[in-house]
N, C-alpha and C. Protein backbone atom coordinates (compact mmCIF):
# COMPACT_ATOMS: atom_id res chain seq x y z
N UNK A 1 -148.69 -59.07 -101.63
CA UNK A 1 -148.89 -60.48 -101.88
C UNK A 1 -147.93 -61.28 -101.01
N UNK A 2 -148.15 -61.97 -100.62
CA UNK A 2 -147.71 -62.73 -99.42
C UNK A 2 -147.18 -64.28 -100.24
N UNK A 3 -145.32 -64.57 -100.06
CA UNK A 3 -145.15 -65.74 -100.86
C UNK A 3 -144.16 -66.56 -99.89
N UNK A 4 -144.67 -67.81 -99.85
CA UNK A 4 -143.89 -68.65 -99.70
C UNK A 4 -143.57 -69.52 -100.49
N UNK A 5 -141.83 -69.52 -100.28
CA UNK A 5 -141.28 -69.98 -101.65
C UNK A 5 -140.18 -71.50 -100.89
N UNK A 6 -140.33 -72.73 -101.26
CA UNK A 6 -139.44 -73.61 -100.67
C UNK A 6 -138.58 -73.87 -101.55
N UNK A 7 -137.50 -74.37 -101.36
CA UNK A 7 -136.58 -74.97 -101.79
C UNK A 7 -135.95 -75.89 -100.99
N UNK A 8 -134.73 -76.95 -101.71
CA UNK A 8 -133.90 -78.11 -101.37
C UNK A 8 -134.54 -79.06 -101.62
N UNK A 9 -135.36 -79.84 -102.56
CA UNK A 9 -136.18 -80.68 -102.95
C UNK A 9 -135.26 -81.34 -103.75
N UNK A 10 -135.40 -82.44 -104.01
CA UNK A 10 -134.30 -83.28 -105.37
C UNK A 10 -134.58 -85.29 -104.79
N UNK A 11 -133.66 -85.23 -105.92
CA UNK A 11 -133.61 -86.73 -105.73
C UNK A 11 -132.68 -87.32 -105.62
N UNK A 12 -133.10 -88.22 -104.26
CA UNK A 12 -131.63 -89.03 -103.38
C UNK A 12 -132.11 -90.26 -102.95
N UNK A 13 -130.98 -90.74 -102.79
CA UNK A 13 -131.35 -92.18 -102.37
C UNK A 13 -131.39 -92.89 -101.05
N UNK A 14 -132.31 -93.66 -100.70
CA UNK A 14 -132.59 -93.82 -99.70
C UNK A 14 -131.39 -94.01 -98.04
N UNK A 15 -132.16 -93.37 -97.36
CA UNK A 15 -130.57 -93.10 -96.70
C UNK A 15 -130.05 -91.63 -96.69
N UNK A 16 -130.41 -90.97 -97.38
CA UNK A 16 -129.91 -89.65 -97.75
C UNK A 16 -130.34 -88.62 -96.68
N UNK A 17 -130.13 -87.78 -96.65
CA UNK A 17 -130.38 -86.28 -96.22
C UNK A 17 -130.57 -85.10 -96.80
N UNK A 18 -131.68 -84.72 -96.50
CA UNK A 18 -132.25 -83.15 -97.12
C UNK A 18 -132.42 -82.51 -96.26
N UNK A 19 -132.15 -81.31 -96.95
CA UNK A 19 -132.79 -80.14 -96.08
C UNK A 19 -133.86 -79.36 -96.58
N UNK A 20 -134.93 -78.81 -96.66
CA UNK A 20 -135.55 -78.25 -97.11
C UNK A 20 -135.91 -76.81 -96.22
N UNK A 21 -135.62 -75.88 -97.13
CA UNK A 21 -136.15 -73.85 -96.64
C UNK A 21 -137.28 -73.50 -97.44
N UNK A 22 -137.82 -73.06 -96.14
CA UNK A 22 -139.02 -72.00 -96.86
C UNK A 22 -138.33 -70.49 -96.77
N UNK A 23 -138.77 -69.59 -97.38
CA UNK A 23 -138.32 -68.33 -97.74
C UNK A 23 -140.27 -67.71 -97.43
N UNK A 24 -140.65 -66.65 -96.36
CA UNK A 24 -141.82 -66.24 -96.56
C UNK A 24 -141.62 -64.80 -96.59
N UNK A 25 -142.72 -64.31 -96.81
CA UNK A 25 -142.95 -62.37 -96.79
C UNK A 25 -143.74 -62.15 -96.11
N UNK A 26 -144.04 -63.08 -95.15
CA UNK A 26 -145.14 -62.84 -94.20
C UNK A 26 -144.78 -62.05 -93.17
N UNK A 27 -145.41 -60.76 -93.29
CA UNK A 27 -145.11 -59.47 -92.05
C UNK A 27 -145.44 -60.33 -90.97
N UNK A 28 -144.46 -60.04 -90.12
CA UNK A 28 -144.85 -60.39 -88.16
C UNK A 28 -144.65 -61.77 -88.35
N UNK A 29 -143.27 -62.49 -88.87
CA UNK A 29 -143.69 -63.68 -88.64
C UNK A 29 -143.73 -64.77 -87.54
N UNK A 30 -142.89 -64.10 -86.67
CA UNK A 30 -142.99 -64.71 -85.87
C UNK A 30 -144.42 -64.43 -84.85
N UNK A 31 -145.93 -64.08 -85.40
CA UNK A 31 -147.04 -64.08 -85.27
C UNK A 31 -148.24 -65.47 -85.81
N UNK A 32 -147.14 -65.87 -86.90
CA UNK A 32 -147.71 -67.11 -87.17
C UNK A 32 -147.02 -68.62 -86.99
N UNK A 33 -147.84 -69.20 -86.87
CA UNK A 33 -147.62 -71.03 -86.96
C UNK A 33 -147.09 -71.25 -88.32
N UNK A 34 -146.31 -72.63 -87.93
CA UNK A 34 -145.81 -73.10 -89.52
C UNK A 34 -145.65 -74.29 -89.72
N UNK A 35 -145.53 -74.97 -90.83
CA UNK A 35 -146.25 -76.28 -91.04
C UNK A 35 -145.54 -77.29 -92.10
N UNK A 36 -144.71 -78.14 -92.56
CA UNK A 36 -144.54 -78.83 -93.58
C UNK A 36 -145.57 -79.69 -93.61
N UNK A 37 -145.98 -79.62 -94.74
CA UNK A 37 -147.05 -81.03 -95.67
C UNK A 37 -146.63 -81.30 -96.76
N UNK A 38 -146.46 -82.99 -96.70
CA UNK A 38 -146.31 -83.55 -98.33
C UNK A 38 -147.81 -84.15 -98.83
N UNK A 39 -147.39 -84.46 -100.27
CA UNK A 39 -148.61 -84.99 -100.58
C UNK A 39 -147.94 -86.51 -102.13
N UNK A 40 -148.24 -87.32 -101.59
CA UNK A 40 -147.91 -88.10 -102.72
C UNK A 40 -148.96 -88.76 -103.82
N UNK A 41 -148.52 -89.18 -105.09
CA UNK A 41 -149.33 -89.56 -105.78
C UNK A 41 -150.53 -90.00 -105.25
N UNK A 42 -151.37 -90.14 -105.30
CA UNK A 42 -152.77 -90.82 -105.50
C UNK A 42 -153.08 -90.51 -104.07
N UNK A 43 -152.18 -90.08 -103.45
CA UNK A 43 -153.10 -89.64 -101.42
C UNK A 43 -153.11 -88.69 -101.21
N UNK A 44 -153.60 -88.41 -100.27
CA UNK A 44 -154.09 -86.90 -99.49
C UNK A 44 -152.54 -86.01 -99.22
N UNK A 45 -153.28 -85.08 -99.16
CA UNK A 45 -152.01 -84.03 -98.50
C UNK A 45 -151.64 -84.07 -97.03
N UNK A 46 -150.78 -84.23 -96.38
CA UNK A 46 -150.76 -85.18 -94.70
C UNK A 46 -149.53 -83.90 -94.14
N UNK A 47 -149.90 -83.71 -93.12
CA UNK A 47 -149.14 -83.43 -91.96
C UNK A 47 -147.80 -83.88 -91.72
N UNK A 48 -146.63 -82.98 -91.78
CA UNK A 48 -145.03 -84.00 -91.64
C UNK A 48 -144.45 -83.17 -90.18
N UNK A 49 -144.60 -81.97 -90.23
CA UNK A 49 -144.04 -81.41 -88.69
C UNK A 49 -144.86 -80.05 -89.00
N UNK A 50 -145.02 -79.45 -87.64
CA UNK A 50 -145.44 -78.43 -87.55
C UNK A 50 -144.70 -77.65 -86.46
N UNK A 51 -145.09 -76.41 -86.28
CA UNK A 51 -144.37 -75.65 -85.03
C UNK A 51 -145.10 -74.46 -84.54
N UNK A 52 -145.10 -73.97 -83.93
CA UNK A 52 -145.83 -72.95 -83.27
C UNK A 52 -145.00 -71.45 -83.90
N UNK A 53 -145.82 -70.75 -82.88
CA UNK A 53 -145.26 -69.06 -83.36
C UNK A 53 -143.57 -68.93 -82.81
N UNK A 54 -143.27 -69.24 -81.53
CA UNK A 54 -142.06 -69.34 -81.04
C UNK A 54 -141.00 -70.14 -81.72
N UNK A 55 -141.60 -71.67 -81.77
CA UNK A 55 -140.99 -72.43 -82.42
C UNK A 55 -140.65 -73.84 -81.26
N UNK A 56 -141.13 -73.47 -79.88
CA UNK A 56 -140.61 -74.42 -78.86
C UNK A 56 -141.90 -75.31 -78.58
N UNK A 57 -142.67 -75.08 -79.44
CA UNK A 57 -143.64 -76.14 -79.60
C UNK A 57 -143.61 -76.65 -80.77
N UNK A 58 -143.84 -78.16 -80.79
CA UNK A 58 -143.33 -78.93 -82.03
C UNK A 58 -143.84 -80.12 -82.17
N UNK A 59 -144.40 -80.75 -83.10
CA UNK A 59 -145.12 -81.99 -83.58
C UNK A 59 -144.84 -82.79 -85.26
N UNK A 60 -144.97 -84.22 -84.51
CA UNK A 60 -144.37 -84.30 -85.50
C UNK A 60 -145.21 -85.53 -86.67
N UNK A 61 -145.32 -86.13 -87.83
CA UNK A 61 -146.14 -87.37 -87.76
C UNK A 61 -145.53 -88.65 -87.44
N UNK A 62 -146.18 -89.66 -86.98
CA UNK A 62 -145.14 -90.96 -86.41
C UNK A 62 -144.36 -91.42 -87.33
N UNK A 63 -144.72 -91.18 -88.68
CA UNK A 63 -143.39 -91.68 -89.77
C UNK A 63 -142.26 -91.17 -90.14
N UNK A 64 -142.50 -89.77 -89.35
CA UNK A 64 -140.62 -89.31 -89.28
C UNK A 64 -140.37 -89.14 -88.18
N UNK A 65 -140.95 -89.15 -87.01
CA UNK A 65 -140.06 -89.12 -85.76
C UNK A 65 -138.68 -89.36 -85.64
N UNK A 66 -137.64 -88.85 -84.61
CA UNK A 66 -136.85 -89.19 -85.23
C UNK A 66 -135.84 -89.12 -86.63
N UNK A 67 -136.60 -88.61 -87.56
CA UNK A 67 -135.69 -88.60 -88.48
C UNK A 67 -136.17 -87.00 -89.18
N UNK A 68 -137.03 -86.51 -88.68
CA UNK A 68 -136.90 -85.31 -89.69
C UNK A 68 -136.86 -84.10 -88.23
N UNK A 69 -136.41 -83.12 -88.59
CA UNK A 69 -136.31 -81.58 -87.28
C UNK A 69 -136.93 -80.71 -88.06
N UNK A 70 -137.74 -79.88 -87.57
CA UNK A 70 -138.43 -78.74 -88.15
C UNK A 70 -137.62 -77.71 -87.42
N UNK A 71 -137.33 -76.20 -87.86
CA UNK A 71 -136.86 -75.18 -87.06
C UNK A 71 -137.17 -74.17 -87.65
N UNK A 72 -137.13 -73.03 -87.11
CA UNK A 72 -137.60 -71.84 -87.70
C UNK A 72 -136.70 -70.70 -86.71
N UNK A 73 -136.37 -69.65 -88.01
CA UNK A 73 -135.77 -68.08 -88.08
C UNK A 73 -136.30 -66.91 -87.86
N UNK A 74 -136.93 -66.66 -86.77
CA UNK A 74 -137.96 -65.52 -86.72
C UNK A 74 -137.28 -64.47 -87.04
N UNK A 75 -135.77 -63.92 -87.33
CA UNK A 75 -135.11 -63.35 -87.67
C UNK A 75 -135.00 -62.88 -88.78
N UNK A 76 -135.29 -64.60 -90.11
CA UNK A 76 -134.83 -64.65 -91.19
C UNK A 76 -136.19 -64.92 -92.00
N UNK A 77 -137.25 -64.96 -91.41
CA UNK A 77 -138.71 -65.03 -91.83
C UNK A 77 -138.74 -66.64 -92.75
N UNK A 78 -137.94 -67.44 -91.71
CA UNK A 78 -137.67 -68.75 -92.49
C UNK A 78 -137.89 -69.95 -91.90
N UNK A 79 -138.37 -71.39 -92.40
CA UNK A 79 -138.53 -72.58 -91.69
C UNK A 79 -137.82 -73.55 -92.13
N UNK A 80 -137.00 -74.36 -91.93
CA UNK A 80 -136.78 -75.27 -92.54
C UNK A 80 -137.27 -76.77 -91.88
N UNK A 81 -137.14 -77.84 -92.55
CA UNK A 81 -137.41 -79.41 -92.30
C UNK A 81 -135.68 -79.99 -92.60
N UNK A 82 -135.40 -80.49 -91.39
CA UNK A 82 -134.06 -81.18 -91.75
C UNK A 82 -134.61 -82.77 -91.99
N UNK A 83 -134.57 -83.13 -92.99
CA UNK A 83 -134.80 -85.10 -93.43
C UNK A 83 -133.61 -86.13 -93.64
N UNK A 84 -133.50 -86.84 -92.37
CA UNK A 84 -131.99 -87.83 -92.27
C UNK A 84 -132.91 -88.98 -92.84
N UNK A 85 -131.73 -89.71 -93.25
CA UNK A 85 -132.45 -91.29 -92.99
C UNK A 85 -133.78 -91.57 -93.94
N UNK A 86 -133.62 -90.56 -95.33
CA UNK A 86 -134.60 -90.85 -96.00
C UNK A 86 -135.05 -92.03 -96.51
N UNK A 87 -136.27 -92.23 -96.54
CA UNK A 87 -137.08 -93.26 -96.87
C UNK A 87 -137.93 -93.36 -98.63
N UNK A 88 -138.29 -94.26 -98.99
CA UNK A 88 -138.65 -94.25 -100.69
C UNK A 88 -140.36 -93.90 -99.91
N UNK A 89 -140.40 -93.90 -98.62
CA UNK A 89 -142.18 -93.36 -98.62
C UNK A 89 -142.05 -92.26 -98.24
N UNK A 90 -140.99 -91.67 -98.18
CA UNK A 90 -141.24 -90.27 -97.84
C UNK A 90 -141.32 -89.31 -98.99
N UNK A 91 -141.33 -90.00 -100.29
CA UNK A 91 -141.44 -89.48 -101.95
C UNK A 91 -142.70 -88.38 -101.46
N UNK A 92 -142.60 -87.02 -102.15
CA UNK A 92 -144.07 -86.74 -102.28
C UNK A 92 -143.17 -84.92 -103.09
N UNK A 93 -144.51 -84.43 -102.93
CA UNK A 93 -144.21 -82.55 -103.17
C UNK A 93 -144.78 -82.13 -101.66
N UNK A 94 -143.71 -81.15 -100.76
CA UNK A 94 -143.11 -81.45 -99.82
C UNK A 94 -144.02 -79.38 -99.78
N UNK A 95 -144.50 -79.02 -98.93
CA UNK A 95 -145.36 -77.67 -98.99
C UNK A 95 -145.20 -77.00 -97.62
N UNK A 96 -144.50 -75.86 -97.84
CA UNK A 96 -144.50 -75.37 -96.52
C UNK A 96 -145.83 -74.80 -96.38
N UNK A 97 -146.66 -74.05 -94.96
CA UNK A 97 -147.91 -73.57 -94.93
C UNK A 97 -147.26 -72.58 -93.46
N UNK A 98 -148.78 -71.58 -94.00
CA UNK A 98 -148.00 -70.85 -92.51
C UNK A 98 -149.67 -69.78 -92.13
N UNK A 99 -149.80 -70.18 -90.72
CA UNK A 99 -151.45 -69.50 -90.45
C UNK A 99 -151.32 -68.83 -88.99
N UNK A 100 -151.92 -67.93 -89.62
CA UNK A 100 -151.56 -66.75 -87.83
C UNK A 100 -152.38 -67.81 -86.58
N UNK A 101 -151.55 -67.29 -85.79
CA UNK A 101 -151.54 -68.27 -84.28
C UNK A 101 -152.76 -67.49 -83.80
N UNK A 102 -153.38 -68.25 -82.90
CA UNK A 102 -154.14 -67.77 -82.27
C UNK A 102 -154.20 -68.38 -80.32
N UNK A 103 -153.03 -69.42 -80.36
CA UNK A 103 -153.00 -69.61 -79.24
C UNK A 103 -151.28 -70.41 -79.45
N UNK A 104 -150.67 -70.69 -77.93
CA UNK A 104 -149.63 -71.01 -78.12
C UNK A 104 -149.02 -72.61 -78.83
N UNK A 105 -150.42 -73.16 -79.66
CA UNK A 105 -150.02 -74.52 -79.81
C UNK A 105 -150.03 -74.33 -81.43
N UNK A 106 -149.17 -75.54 -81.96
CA UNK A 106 -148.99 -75.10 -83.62
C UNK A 106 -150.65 -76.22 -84.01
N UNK A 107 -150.50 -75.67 -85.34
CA UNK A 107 -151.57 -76.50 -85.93
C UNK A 107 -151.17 -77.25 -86.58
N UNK A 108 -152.29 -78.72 -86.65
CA UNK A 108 -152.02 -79.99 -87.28
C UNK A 108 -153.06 -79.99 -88.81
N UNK A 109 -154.13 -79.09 -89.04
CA UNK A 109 -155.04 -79.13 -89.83
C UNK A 109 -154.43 -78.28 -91.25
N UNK A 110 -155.00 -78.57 -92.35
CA UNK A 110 -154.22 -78.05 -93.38
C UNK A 110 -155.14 -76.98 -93.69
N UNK A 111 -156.59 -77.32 -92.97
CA UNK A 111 -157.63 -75.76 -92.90
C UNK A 111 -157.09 -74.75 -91.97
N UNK A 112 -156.52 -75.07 -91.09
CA UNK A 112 -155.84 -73.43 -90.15
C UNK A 112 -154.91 -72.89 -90.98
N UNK A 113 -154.40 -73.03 -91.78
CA UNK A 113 -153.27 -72.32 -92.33
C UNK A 113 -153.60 -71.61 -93.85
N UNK A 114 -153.29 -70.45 -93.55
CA UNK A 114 -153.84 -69.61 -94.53
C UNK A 114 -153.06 -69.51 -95.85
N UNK A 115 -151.53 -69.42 -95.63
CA UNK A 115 -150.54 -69.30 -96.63
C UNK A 115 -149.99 -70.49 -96.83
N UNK A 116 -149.53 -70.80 -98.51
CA UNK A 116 -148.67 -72.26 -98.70
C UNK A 116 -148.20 -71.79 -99.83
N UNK A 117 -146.72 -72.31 -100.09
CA UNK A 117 -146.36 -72.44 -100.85
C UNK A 117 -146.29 -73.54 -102.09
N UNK A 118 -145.63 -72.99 -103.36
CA UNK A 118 -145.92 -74.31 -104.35
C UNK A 118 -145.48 -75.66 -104.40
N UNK A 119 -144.83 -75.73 -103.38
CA UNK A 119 -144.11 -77.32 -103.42
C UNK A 119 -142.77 -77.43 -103.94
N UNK A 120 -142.26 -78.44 -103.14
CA UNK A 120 -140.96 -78.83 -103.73
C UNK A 120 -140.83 -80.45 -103.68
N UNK A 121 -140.95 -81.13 -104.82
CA UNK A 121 -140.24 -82.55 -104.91
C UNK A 121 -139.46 -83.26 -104.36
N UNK A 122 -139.72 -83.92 -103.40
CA UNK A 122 -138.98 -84.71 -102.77
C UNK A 122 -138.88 -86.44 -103.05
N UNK A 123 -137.96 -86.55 -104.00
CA UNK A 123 -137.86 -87.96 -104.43
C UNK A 123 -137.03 -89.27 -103.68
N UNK A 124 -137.56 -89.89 -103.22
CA UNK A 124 -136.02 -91.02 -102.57
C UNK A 124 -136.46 -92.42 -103.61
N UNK A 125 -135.26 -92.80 -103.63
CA UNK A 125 -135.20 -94.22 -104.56
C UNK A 125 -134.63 -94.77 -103.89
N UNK A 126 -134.79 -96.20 -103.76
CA UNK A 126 -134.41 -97.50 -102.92
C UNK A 126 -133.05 -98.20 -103.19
């Protein structure tokens, strides 16, 4: 069974800094793409950074540019999202995802990715 598990989720105030880790069991990982998505009340589940199999490809959405870094441990079978400069819209449950590569570019779709984990809460207050 294949798990991805995140953590560093909580609640801070705007301005703040998080970090958020995924923890996966995904054999070969550095074979797959990897992905943070939040999803907040009442909207869709959206795209926040993604990264490729290497990791030197990287995308990001225009509302954190700048303020959030995605990186990944092919070592440590791990991804994290670094979040400076938090914002009260960046509130949501915060999902790592992770889908075998099939070419050298990461994916932006929440259908390419096969594995996700359960979420972690990410609260900012104003």
């Amino acid at each position: 069974q294949v798990l991805l598990v995140e953590s560093g989720g909580g609640l801070v105030q705007a301005g703040d800094s998080l970090r958020l880790s995924c923890a996966t069991s995904l054999r070969a990982f550095n074979n797959y793409n990897m992905g943070w998505f939040r999803q907040a009340p009442g909207k869709e589940r959206e795209l926040v950074a993604a990264l490729n199999w290497s990791g030197y490809r990287t995308t990001y959405a225009d509302s954190v540019k700048d303020r959030f870094t995605i990186s990944r441990d092919n070592a440590k079978n791990t991804v994290d999202l670094q979040m400076n400069s938090l914002e009260p819209e960046d509130t949501g449950v915060y999902y790592c995802a992770g889908g075998r590569a099939g070419s050298n570019d990461y994916y932006t779709r929440p259908g390419d990715y096969e594995y996700w984990g359960q979420g972690t809460q990410v609260t900012v207050s104003s």
